[in-house]
C-alpha atoms as a PDB file:
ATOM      1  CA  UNK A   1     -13.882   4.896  15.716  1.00  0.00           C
ATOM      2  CA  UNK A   2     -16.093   5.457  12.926  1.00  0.00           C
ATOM      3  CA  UNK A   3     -15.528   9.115  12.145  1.00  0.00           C
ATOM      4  CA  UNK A   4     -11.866   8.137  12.094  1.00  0.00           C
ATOM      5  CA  UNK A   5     -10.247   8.212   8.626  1.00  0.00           C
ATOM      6  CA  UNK A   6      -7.910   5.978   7.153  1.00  0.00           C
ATOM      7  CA  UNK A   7      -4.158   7.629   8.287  1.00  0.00           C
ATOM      8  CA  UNK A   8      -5.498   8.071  11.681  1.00  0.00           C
ATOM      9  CA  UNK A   9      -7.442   4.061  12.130  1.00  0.00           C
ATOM     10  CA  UNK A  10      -3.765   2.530  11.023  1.00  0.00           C
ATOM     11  CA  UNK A  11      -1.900   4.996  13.384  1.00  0.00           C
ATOM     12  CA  UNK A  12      -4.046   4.246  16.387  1.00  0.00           C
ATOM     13  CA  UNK A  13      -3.329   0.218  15.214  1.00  0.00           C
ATOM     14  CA  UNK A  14       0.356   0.962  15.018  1.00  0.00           C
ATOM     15  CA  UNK A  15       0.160   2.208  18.360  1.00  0.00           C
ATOM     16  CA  UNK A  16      -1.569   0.042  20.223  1.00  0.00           C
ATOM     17  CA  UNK A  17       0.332  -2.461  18.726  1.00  0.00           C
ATOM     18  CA  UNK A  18       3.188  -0.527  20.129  1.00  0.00           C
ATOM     19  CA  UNK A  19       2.279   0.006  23.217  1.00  0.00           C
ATOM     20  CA  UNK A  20       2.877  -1.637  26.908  1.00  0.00           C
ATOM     21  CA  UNK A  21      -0.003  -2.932  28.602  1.00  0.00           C
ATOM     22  CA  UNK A  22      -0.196  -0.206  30.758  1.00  0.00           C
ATOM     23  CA  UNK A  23      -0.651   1.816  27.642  1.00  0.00           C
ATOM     24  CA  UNK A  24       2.506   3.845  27.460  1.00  0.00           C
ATOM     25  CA  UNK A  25       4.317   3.611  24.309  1.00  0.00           C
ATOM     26  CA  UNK A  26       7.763   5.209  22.653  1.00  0.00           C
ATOM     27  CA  UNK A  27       7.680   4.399  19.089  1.00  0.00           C
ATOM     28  CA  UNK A  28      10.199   5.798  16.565  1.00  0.00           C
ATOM     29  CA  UNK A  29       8.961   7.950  13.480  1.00  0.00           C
ATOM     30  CA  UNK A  30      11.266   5.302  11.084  1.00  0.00           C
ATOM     31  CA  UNK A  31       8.893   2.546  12.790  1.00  0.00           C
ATOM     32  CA  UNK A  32       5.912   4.435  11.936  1.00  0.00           C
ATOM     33  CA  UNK A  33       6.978   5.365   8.194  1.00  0.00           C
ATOM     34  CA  UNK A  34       8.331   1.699   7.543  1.00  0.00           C
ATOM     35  CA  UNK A  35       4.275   0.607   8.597  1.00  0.00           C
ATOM     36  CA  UNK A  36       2.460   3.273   6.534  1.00  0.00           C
ATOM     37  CA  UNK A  37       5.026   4.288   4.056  1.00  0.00           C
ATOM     38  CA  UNK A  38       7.282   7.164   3.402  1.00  0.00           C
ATOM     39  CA  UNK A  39       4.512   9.235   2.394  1.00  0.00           C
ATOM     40  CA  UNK A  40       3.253   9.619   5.879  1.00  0.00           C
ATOM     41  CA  UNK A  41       4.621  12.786   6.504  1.00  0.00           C
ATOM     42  CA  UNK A  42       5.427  14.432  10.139  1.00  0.00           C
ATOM     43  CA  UNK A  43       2.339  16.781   9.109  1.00  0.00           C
ATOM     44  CA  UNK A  44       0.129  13.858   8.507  1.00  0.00           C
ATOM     45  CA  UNK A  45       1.401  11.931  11.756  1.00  0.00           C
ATOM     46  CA  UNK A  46       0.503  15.165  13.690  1.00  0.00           C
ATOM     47  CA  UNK A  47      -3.162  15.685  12.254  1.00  0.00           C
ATOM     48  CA  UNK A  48      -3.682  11.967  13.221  1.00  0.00           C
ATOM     49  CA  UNK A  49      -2.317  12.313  16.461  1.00  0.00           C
ATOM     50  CA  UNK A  50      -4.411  15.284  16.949  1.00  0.00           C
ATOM     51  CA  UNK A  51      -7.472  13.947  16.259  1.00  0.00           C
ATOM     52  CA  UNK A  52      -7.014  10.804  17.927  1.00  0.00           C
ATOM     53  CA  UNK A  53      -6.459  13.143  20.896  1.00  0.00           C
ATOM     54  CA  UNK A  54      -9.521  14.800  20.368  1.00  0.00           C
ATOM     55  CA  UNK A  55     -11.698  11.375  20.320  1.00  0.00           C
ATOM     56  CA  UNK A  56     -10.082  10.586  23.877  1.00  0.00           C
ATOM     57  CA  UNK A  57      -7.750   7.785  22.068  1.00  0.00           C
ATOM     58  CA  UNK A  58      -4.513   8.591  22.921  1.00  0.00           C
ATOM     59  CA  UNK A  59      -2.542  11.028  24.599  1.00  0.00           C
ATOM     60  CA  UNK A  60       0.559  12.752  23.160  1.00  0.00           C
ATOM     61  CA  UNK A  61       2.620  15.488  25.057  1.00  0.00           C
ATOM     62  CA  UNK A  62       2.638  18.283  23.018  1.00  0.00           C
ATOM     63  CA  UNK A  63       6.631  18.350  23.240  1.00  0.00           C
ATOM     64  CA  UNK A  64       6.540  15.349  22.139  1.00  0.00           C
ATOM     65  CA  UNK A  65       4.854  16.254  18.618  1.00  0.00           C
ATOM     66  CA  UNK A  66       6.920  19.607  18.519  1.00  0.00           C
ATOM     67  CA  UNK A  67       9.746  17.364  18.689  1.00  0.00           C
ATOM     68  CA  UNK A  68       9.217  15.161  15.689  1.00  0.00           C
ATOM     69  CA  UNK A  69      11.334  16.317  12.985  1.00  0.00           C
ATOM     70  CA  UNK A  70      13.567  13.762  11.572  1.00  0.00           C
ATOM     71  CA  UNK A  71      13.374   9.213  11.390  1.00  0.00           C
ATOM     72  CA  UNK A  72      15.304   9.461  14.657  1.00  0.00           C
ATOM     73  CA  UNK A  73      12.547  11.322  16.651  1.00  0.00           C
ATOM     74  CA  UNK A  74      10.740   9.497  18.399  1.00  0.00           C
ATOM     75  CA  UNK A  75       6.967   9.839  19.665  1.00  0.00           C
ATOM     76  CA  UNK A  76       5.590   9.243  23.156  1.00  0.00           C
ATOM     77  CA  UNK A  77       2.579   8.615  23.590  1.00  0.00           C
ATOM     78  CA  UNK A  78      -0.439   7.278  26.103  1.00  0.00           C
ATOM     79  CA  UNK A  79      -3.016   5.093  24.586  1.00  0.00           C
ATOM     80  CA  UNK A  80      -6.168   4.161  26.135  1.00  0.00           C
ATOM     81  CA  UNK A  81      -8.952   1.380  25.225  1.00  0.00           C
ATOM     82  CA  UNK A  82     -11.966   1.340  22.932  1.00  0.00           C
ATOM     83  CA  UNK A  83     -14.794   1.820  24.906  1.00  0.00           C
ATOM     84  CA  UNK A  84     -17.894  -0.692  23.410  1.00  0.00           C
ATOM     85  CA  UNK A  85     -21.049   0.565  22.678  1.00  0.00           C
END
């Protein structure tokens, strides 16, 4: 998690926070913007989800993202654990 940056370290907290022990989670955007602020756009909640993605994180259906567009939407999501090192 060190290459992460700050948007995408507080989204990944927000989530797991979020999320069922099993690791699925439904959180809506309204959640998300009330934690990190307005300013957290749906463009900015993408690129995080993207590149926690990428560093085997969590797992978002790409309808889900595509579906984001409003407070209302909600995202869906699969989050896995921290491996130590």
């Amino acid at each position: 998690m060190d290459n992460l940056n700050t948007d995408e370290t507080r989204l990944y907290l927000i989530l797991l926070a979020n999320s069922g022990q099993n690791g699925d989670g439904k959180i809506l955007l309204r959640v998300i913007n009330g934690v990190l602020g307005e300013g957290f756009s749906i463009d900015r909640l993408r690129a995080a989800c993207c590149k926690l993605s990428e560093y085997g994180l969590i797992e978002v259906p790409a309808s889900s993202l595509e579906q984001i567009n409003d407070n209302d939407s909600k995202l869906v999501y699969k989050i896995f654990p921290v491996e130590s090192s």
